[in-house]
C-alpha atoms as a PDB file:
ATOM      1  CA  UNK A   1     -15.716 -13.169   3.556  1.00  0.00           C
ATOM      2  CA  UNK A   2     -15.029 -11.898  -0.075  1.00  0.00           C
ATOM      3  CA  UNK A   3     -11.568 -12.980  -1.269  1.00  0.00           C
ATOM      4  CA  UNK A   4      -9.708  -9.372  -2.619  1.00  0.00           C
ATOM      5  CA  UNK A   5      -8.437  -9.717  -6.150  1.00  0.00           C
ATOM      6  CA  UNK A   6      -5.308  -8.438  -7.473  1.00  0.00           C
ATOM      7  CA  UNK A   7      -5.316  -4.905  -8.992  1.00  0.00           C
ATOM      8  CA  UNK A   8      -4.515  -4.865 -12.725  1.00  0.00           C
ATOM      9  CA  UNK A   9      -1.464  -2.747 -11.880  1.00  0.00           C
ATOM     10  CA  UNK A  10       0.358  -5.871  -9.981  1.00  0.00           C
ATOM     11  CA  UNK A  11      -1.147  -7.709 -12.889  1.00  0.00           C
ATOM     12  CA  UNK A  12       0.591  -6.037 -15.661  1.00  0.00           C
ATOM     13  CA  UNK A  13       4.015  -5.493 -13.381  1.00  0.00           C
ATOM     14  CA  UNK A  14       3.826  -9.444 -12.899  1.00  0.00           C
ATOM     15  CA  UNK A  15       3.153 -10.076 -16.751  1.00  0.00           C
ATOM     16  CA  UNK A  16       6.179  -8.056 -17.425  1.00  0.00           C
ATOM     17  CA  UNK A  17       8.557  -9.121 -14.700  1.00  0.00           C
ATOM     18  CA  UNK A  18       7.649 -12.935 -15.990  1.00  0.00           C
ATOM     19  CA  UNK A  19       8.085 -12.477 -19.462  1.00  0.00           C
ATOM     20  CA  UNK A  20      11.491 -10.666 -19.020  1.00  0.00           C
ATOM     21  CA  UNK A  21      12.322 -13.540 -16.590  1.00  0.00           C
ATOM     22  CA  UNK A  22      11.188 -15.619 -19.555  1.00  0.00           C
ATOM     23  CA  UNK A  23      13.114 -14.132 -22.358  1.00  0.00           C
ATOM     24  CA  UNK A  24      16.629 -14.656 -20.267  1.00  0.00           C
ATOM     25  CA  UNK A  25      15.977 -17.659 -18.735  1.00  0.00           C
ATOM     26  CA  UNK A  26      16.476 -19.894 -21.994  1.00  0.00           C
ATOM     27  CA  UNK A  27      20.040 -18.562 -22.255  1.00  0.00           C
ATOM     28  CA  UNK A  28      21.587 -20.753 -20.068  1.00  0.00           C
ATOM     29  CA  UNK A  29      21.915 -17.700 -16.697  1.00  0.00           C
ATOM     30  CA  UNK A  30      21.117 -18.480 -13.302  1.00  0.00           C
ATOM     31  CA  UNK A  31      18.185 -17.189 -11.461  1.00  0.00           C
ATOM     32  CA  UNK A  32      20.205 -15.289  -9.668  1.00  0.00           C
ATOM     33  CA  UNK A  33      22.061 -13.551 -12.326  1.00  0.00           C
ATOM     34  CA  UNK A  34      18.660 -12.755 -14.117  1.00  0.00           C
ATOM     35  CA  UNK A  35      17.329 -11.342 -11.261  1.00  0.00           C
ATOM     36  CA  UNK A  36      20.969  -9.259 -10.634  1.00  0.00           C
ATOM     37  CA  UNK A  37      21.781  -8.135 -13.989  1.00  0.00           C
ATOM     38  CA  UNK A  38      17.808  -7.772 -15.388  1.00  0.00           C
ATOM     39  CA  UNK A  39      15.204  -7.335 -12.965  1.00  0.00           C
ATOM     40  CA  UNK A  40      16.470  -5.615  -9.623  1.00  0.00           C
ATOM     41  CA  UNK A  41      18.099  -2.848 -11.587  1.00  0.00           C
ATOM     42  CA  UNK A  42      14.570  -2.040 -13.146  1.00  0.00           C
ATOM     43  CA  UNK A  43      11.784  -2.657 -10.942  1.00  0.00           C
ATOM     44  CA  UNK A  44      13.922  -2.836  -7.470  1.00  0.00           C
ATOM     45  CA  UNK A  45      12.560  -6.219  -6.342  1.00  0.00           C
ATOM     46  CA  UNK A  46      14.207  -8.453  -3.670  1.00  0.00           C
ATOM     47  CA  UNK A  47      14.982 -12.466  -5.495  1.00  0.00           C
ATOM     48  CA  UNK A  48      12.537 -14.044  -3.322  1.00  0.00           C
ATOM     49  CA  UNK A  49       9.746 -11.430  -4.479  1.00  0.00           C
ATOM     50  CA  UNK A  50      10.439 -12.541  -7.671  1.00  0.00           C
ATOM     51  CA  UNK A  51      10.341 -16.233  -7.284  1.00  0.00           C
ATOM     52  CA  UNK A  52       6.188 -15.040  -5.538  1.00  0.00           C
ATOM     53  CA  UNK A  53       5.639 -13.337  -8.767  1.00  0.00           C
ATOM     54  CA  UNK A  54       6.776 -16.481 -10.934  1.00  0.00           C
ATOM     55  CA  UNK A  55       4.369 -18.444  -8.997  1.00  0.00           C
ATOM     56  CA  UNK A  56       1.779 -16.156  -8.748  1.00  0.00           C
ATOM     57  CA  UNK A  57       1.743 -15.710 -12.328  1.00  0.00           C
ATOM     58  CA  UNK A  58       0.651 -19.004 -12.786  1.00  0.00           C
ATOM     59  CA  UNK A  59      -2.444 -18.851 -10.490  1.00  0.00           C
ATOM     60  CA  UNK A  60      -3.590 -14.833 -12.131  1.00  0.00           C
ATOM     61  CA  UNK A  61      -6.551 -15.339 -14.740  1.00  0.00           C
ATOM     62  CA  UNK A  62      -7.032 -12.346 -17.366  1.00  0.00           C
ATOM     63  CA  UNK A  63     -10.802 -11.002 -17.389  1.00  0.00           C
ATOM     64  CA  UNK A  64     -12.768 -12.230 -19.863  1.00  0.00           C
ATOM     65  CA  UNK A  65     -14.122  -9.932 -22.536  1.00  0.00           C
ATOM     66  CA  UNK A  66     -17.472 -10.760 -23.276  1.00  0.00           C
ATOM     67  CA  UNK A  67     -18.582 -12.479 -26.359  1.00  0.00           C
ATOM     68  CA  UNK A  68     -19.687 -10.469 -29.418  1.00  0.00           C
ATOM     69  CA  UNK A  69     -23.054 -12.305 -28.963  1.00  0.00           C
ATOM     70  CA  UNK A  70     -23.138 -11.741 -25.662  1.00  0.00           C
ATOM     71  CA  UNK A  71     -23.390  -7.765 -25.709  1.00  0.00           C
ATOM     72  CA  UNK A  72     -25.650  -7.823 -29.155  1.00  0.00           C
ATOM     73  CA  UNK A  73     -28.227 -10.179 -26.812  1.00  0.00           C
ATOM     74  CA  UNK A  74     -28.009  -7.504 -23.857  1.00  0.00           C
ATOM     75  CA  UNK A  75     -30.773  -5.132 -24.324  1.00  0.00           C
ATOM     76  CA  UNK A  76     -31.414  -1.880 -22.022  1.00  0.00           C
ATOM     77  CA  UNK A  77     -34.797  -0.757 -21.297  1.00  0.00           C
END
């Protein structure tokens, strides 16, 4: 069975959501209160579909562009 991948829309919405998480986290607010005062009024998330996004974004891999090399050693016929 082939394993479905994430969309790069959920992607980018986790990226965000993580790094805004990130940015208010170090000032000393609960979870909670992040989530209340900074993420639910934007993107309308329940707390425990943030706390899936925190820990998905740790298992989410960015594509890999392919090396300079790579597409000069690719020839078409």
């Amino acid at each position: 069975m082939k394993k479905r991948g994430c969309g790069l829309s959920y992607n980018k919405r986790v990226a965000d959501i993580v790094k805004e998480f990130d940015s208010h986290s170090r000032s000393g607010l609960s979870n909670r209160e992040i989530w209340r005062r900074y993420i639910y009024p934007v993107y309308f998330i329940s707390e425990r579909t943030l706390y899936n996004m925190i820990n998905a974004s740790a298992h989410i891999e960015e594509p890999k562009a392919p090396n300079a090399i790579e597409q000069l050693l690719k020839f078409e016929d």
